[in-house]
PDB file of N, CA and C in Angstrom:
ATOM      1  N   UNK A   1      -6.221  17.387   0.803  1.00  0.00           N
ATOM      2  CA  UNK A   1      -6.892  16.323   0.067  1.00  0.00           C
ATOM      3  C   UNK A   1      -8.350  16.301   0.511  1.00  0.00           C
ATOM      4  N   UNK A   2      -9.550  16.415  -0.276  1.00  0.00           N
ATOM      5  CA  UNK A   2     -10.659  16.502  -0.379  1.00  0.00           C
ATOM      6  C   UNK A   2     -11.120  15.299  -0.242  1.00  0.00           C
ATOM      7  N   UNK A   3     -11.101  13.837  -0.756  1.00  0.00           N
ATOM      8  CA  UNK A   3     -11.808  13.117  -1.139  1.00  0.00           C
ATOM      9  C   UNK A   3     -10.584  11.869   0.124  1.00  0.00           C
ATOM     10  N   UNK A   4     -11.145  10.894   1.409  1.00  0.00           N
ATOM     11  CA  UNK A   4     -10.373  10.069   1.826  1.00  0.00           C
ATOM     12  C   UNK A   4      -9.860   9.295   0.394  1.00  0.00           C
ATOM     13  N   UNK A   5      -8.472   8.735   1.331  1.00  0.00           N
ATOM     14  CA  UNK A   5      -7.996   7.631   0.235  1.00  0.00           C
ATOM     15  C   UNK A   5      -8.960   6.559  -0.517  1.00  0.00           C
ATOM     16  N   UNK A   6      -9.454   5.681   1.239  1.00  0.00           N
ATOM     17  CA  UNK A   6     -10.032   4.803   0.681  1.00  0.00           C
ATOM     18  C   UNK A   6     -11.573   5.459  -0.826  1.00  0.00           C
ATOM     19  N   UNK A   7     -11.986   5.742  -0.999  1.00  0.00           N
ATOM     20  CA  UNK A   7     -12.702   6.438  -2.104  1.00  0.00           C
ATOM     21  C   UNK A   7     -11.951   7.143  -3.162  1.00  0.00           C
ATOM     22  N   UNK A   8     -10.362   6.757  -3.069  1.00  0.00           N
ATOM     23  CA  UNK A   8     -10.156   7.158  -4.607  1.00  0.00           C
ATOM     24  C   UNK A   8      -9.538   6.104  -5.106  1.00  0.00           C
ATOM     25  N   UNK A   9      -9.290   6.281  -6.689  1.00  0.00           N
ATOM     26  CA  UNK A   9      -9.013   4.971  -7.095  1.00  0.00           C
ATOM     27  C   UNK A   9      -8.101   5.168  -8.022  1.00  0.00           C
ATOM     28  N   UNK A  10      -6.710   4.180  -8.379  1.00  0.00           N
ATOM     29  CA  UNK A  10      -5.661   4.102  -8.216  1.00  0.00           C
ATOM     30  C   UNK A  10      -5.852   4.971 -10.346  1.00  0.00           C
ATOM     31  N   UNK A  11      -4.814   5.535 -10.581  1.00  0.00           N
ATOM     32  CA  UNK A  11      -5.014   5.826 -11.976  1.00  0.00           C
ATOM     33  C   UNK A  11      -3.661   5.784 -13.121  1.00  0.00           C
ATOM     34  N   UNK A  12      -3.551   5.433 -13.689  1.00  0.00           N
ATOM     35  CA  UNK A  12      -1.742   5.096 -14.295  1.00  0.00           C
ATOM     36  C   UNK A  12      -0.741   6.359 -14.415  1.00  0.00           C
ATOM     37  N   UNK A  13       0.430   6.182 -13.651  1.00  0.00           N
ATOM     38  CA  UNK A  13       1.035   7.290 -13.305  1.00  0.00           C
ATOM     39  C   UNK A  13       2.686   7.058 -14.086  1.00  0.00           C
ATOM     40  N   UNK A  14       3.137   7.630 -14.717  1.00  0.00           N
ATOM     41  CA  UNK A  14       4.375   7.948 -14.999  1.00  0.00           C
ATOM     42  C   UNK A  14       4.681   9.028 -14.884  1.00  0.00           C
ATOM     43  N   UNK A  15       6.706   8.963 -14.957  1.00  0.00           N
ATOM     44  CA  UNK A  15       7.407  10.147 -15.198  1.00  0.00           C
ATOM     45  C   UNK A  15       7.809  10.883 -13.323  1.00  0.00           C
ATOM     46  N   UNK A  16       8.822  11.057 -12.969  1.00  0.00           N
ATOM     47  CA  UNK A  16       8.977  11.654 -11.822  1.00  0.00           C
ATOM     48  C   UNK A  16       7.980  12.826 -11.409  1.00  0.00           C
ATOM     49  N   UNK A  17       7.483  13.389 -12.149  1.00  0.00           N
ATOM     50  CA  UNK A  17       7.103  14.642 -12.126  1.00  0.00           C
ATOM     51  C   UNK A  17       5.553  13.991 -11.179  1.00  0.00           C
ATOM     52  N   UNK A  18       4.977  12.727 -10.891  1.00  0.00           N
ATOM     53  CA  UNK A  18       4.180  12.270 -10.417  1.00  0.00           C
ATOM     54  C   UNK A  18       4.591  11.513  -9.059  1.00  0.00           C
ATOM     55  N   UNK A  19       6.250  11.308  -8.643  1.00  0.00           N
ATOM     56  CA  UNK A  19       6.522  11.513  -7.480  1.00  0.00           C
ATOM     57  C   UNK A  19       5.935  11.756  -6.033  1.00  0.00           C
ATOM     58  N   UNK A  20       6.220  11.777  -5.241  1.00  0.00           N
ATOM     59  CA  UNK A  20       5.797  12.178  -4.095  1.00  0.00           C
ATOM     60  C   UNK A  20       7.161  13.029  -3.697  1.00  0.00           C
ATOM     61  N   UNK A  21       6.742  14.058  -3.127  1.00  0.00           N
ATOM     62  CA  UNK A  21       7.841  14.404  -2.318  1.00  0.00           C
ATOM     63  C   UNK A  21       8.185  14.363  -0.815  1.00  0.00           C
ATOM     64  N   UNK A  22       8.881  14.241   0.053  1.00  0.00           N
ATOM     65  CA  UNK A  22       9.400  14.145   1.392  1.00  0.00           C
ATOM     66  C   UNK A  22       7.820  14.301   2.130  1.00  0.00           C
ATOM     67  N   UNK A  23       7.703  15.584   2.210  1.00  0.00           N
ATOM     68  CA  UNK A  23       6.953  16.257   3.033  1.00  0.00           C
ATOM     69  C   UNK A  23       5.031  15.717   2.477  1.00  0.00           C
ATOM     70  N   UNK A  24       4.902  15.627   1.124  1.00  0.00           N
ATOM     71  CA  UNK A  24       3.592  15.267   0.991  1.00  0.00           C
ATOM     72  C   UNK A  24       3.024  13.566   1.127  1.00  0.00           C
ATOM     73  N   UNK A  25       5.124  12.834   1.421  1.00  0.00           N
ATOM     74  CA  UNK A  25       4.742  11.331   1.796  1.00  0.00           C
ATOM     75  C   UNK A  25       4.527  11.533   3.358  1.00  0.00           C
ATOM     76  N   UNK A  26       5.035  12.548   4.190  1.00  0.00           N
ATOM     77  CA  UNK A  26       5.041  12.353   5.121  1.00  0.00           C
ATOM     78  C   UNK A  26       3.434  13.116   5.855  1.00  0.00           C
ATOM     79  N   UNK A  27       3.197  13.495   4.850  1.00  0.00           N
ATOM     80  CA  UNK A  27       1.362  13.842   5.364  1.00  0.00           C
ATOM     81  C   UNK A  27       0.404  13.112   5.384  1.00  0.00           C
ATOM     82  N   UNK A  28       0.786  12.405   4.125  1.00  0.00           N
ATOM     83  CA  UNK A  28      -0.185  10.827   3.559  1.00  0.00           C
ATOM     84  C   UNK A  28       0.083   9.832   4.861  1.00  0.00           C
ATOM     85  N   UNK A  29       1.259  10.008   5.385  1.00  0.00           N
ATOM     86  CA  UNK A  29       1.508   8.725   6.421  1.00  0.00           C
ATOM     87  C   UNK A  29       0.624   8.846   7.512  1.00  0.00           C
ATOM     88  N   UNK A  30      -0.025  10.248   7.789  1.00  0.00           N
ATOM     89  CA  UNK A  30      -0.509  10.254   9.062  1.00  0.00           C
ATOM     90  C   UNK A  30      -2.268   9.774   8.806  1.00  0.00           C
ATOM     91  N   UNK A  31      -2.154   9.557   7.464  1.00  0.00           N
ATOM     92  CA  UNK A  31      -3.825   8.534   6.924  1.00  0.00           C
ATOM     93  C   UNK A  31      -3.577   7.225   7.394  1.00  0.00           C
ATOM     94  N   UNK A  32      -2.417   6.341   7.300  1.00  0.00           N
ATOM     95  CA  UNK A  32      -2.367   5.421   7.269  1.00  0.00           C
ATOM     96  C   UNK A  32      -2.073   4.782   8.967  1.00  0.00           C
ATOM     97  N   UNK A  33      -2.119   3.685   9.212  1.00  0.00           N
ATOM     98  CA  UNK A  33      -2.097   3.101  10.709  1.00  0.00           C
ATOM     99  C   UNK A  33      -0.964   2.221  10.480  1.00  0.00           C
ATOM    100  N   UNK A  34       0.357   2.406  11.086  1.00  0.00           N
ATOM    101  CA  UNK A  34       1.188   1.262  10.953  1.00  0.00           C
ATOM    102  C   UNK A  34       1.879   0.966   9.841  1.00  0.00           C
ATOM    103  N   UNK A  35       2.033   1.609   8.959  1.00  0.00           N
ATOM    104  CA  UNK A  35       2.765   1.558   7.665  1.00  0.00           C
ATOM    105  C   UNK A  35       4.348   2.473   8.301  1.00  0.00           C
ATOM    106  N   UNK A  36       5.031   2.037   7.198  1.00  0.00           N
ATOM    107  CA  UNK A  36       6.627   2.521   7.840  1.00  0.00           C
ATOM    108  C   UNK A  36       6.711   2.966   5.952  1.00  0.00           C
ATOM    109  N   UNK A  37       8.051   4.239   6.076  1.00  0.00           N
ATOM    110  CA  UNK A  37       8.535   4.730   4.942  1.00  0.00           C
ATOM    111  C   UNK A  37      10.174   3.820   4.947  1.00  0.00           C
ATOM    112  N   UNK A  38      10.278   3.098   3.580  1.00  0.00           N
ATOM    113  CA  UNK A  38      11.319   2.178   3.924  1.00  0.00           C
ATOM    114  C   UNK A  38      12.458   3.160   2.840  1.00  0.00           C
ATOM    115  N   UNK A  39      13.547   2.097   2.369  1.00  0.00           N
ATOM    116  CA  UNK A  39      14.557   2.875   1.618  1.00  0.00           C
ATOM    117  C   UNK A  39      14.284   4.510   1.009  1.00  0.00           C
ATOM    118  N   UNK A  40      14.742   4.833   1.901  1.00  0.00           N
ATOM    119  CA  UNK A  40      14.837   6.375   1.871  1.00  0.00           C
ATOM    120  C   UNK A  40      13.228   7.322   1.403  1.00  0.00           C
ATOM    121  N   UNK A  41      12.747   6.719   2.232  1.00  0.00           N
ATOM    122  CA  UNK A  41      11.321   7.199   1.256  1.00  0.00           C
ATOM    123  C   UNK A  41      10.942   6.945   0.061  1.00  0.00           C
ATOM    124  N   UNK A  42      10.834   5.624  -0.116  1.00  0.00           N
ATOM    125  CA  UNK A  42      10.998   5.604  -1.878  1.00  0.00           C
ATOM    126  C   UNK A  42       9.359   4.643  -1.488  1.00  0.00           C
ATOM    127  N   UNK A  43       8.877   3.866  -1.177  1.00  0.00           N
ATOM    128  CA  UNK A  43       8.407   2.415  -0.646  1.00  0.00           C
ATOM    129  C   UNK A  43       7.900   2.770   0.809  1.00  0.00           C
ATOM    130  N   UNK A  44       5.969   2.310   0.867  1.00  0.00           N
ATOM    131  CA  UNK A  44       5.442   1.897   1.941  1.00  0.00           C
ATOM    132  C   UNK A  44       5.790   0.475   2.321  1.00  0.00           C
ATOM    133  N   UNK A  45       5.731   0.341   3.680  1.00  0.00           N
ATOM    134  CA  UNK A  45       6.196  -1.421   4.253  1.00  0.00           C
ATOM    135  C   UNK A  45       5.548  -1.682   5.529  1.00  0.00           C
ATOM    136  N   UNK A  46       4.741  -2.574   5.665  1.00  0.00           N
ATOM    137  CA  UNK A  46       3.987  -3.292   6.844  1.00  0.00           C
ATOM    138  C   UNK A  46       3.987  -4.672   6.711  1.00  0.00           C
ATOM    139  N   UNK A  47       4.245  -5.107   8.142  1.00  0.00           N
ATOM    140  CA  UNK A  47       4.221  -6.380   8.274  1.00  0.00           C
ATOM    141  C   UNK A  47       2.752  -6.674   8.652  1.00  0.00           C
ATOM    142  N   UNK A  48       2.050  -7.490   8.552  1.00  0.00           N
ATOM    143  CA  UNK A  48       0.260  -7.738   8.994  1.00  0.00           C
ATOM    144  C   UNK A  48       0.742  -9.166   9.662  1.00  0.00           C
ATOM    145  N   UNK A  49       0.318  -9.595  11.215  1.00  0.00           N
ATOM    146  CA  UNK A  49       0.296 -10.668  11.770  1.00  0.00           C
ATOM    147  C   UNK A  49      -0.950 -11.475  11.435  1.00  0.00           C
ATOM    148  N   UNK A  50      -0.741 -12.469  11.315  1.00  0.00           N
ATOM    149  CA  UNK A  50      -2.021 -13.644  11.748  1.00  0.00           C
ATOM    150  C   UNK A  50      -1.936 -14.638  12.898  1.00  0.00           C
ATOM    151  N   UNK A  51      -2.771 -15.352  13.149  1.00  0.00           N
ATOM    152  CA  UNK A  51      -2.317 -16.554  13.421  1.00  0.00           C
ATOM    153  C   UNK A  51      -2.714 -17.517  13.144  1.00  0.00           C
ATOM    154  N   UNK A  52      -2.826 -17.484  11.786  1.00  0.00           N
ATOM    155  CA  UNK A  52      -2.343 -19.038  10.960  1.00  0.00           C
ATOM    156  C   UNK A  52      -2.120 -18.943   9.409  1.00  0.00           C
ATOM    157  N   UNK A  53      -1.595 -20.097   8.965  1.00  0.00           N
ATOM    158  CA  UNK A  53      -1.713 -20.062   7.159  1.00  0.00           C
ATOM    159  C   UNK A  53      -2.845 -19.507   6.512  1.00  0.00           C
ATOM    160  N   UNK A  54      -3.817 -19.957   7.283  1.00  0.00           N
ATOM    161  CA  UNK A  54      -5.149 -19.598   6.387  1.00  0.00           C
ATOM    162  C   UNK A  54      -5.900 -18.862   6.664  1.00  0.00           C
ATOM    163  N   UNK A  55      -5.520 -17.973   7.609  1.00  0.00           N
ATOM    164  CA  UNK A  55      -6.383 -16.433   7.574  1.00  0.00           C
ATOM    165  C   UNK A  55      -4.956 -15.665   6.965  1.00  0.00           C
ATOM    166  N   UNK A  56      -3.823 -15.863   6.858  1.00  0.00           N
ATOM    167  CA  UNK A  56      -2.253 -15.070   6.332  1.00  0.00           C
ATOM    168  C   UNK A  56      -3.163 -15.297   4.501  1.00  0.00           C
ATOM    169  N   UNK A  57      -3.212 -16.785   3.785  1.00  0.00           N
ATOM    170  CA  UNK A  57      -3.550 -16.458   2.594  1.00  0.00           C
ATOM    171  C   UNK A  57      -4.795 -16.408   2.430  1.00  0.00           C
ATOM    172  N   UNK A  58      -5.764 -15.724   3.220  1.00  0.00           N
ATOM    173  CA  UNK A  58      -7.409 -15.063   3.103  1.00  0.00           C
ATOM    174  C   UNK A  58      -7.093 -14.046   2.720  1.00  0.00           C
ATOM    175  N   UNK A  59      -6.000 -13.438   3.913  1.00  0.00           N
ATOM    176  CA  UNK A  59      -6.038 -11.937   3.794  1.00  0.00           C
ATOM    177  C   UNK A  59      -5.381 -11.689   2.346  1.00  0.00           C
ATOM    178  N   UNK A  60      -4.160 -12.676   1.806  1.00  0.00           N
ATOM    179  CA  UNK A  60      -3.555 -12.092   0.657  1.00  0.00           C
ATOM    180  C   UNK A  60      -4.848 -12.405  -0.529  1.00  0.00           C
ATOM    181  N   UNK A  61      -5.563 -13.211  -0.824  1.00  0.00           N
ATOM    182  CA  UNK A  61      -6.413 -13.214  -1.678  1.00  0.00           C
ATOM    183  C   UNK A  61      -6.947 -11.840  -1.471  1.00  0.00           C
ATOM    184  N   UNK A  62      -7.603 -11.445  -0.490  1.00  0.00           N
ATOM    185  CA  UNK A  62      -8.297  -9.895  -0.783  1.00  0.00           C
ATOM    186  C   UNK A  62      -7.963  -9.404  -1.294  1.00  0.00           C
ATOM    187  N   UNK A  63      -6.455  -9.256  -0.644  1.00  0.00           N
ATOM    188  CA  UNK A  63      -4.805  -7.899  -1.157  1.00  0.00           C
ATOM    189  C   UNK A  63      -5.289  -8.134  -2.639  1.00  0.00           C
ATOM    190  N   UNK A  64      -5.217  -9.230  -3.045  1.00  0.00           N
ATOM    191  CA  UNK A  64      -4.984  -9.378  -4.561  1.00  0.00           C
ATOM    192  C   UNK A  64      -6.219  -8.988  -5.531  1.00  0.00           C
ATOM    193  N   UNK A  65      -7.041  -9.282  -5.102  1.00  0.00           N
ATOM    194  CA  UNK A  65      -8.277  -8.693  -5.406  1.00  0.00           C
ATOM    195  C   UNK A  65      -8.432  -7.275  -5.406  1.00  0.00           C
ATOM    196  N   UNK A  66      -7.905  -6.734  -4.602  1.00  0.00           N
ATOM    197  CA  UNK A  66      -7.878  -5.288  -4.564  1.00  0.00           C
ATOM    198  C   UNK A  66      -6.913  -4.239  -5.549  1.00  0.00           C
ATOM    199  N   UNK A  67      -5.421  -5.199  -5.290  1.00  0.00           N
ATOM    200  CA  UNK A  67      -4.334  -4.635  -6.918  1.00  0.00           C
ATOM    201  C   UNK A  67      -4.944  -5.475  -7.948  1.00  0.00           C
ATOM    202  N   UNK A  68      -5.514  -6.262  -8.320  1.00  0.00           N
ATOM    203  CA  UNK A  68      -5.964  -6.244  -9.724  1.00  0.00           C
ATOM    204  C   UNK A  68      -6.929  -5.262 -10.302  1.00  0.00           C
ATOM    205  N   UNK A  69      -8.088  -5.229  -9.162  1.00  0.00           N
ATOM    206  CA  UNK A  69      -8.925  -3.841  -9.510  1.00  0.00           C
ATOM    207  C   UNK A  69      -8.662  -2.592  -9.582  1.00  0.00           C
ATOM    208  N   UNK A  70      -7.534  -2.270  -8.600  1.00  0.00           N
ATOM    209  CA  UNK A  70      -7.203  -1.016  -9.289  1.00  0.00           C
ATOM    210  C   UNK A  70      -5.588  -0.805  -9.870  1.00  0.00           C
ATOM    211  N   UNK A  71      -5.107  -2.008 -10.440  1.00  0.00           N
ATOM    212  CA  UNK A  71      -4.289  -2.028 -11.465  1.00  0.00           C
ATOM    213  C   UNK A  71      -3.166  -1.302 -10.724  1.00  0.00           C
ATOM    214  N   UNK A  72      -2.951  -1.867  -9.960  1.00  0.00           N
ATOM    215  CA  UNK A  72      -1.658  -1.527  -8.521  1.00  0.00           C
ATOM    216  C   UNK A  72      -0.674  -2.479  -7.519  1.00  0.00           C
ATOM    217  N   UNK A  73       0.033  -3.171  -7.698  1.00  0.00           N
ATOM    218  CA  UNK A  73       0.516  -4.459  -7.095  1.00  0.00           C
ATOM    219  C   UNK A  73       1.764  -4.118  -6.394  1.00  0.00           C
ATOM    220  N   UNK A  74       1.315  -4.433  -5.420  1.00  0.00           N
ATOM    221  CA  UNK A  74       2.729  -4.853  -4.236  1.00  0.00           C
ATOM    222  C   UNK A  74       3.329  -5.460  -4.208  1.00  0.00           C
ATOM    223  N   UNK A  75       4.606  -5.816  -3.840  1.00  0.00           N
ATOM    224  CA  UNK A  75       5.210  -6.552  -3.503  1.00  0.00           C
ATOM    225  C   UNK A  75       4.814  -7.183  -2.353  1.00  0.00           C
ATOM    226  N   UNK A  76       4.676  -8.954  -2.093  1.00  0.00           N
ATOM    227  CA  UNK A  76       4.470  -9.431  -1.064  1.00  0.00           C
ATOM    228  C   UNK A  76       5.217 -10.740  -0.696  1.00  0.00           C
ATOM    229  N   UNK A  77       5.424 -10.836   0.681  1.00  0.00           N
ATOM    230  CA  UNK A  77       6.572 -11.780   1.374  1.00  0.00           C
ATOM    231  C   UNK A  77       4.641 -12.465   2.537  1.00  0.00           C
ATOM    232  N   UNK A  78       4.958 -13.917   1.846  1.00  0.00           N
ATOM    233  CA  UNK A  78       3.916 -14.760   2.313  1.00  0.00           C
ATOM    234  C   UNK A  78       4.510 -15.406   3.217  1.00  0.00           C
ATOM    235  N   UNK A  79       4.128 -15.122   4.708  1.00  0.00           N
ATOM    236  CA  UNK A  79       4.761 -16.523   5.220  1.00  0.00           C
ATOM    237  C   UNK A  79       3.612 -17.154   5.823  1.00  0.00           C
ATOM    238  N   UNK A  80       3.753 -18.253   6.999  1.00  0.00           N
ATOM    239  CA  UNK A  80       2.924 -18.935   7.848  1.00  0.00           C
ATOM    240  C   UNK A  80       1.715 -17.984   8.519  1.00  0.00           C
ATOM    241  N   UNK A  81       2.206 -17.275   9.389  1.00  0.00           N
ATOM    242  CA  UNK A  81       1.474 -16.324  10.115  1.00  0.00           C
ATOM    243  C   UNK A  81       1.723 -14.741   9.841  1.00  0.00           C
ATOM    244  N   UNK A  82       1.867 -14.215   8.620  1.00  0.00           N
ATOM    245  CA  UNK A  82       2.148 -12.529   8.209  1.00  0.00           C
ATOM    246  C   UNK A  82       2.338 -12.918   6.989  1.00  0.00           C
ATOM    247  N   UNK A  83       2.047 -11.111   6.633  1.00  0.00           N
ATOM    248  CA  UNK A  83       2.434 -11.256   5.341  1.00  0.00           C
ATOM    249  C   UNK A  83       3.163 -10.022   5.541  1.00  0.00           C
ATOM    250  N   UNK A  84       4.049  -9.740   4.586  1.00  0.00           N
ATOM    251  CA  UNK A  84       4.837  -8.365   4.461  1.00  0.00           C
ATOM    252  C   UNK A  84       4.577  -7.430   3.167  1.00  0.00           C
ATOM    253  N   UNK A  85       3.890  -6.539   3.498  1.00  0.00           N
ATOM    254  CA  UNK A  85       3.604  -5.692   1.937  1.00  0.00           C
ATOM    255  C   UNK A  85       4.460  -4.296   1.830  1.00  0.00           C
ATOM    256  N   UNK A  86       4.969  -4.059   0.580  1.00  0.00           N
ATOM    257  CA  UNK A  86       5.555  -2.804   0.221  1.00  0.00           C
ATOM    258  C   UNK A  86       4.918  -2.575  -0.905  1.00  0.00           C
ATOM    259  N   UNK A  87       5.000  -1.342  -1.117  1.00  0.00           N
ATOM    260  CA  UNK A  87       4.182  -0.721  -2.374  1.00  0.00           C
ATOM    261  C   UNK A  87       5.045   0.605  -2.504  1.00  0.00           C
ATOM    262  N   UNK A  88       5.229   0.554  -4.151  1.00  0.00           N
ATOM    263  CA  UNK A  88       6.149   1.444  -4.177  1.00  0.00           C
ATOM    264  C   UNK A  88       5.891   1.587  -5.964  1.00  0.00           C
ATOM    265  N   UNK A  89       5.850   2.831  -6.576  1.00  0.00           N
ATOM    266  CA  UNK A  89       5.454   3.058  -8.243  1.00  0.00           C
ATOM    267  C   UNK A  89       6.470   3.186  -8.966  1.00  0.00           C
ATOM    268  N   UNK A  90       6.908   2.233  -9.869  1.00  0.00           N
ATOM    269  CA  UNK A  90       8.113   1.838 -10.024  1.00  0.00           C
ATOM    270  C   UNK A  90       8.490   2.782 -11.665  1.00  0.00           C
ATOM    271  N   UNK A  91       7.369   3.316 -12.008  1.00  0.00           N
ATOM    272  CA  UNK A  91       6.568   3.893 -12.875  1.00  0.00           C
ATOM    273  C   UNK A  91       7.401   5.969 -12.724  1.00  0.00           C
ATOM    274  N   UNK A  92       7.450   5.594 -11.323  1.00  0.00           N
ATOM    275  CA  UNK A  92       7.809   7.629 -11.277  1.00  0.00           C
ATOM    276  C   UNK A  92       9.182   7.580 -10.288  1.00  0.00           C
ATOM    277  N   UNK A  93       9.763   5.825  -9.906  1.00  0.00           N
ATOM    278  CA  UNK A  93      10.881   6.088  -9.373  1.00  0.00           C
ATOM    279  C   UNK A  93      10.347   6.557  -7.879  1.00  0.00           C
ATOM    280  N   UNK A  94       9.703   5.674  -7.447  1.00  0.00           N
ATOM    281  CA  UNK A  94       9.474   6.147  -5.717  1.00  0.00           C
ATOM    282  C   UNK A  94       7.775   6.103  -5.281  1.00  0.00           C
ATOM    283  N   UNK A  95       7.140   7.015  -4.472  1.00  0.00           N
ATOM    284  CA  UNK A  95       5.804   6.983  -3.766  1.00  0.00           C
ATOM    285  C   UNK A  95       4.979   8.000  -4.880  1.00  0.00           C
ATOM    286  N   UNK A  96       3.911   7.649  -5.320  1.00  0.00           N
ATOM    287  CA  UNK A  96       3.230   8.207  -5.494  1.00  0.00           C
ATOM    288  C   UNK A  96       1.412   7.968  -4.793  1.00  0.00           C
ATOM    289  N   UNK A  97       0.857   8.801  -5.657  1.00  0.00           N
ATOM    290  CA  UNK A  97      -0.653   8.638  -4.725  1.00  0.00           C
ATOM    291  C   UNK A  97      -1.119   7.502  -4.802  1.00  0.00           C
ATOM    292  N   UNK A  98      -0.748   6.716  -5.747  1.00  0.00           N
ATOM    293  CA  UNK A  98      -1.761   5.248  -5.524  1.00  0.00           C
ATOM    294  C   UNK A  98      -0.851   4.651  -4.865  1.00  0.00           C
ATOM    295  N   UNK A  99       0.044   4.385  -3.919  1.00  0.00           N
ATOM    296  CA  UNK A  99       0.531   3.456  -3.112  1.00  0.00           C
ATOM    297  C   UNK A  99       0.029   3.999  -1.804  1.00  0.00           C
ATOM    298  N   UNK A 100      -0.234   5.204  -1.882  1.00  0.00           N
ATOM    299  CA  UNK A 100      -1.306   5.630  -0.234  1.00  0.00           C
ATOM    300  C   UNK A 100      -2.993   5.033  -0.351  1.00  0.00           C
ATOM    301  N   UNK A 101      -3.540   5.204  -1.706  1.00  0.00           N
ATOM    302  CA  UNK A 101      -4.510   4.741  -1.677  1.00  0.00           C
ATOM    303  C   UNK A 101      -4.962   3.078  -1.504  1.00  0.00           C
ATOM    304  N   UNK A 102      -3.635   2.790  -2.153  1.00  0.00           N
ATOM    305  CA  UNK A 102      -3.663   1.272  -1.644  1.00  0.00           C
ATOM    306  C   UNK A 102      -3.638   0.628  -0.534  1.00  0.00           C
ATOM    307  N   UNK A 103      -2.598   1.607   0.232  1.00  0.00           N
ATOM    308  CA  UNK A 103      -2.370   1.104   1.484  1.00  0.00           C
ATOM    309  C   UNK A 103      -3.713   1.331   2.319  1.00  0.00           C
ATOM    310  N   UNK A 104      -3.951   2.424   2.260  1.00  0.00           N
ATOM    311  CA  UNK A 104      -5.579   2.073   2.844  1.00  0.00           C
ATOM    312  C   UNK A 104      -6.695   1.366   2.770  1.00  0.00           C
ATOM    313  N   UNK A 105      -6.763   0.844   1.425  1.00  0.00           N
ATOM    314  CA  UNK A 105      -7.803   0.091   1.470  1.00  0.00           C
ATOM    315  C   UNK A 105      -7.163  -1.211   1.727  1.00  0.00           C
ATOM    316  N   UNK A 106      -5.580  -1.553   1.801  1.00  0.00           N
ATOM    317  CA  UNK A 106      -5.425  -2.765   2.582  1.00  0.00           C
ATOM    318  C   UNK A 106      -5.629  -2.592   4.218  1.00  0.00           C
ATOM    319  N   UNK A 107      -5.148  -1.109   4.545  1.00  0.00           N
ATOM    320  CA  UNK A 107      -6.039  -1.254   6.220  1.00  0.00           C
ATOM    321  C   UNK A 107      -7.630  -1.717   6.137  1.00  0.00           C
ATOM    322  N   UNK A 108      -8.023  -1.268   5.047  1.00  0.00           N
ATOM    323  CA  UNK A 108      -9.670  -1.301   5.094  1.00  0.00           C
ATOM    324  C   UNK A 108     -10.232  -2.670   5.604  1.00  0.00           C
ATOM    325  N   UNK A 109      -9.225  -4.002   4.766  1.00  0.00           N
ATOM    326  CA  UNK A 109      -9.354  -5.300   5.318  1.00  0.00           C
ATOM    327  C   UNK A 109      -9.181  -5.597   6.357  1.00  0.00           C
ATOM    328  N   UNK A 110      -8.344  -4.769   7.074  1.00  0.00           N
ATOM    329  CA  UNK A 110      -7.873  -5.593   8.462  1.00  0.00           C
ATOM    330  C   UNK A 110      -8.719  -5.008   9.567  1.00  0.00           C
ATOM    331  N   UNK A 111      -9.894  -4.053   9.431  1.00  0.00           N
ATOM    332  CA  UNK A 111     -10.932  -3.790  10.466  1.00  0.00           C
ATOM    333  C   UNK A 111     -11.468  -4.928  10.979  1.00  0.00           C
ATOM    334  N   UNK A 112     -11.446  -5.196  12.354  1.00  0.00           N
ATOM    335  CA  UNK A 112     -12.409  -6.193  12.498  1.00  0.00           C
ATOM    336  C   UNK A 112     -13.637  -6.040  13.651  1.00  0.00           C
TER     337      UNK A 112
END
């Protein structure tokens, strides 16, 4: 891959044939910091700590700001202090490239 994640941008994907497979999710993982491969490789999953309500829904306003712009949405579990994100393209049946690109630019937020 030529171009980092964070600098590419998410593009509409159908059909398996846009998949990820085993080995090219498991290359993408070593971009990412702290992300886990959940049900059988199908789905990225991180828990993000806070400590409090209102830096937990700061951070999800960004998140959200970020899947609306590039037309990519996670699944998210809001609580008090974390949030829980999975991302998964429901579109090709499993991981494809915009759930790596996403996931990075949600690390991108959590630099501090």
């Amino acid at each position: 891959m030529d171009t980092p994640l964070m600098q590419q941008h998410c593009r509409p994907l159908s059909g398996s044939e846009n998949r990820l497979d085993a080995h090219q999710a498991e290359t993408l993982m070593a971009l990412l910091k702290g992300w886990q491969l959940t049900e059988h490789g199908q789905a990225l999953f991180k828990i993000v700590p806070f400590e409090n309500y209102h830096q937990t829904m700061a951070f999800v306003n960004a998140l959200a700001f970020i899947a609306h712009r590039e037309d990519h949405h996670p699944d998210l579990g809001v609580h008090y202090n974390r949030c829980e994100i999975r991302f998964s393209t429901h579109d090709v049946g499993g991981l494809s490239l915009n759930d790596f690109i996403c996931a990075a630019k949600t690390d991108a937020l959590l630099v501090r």
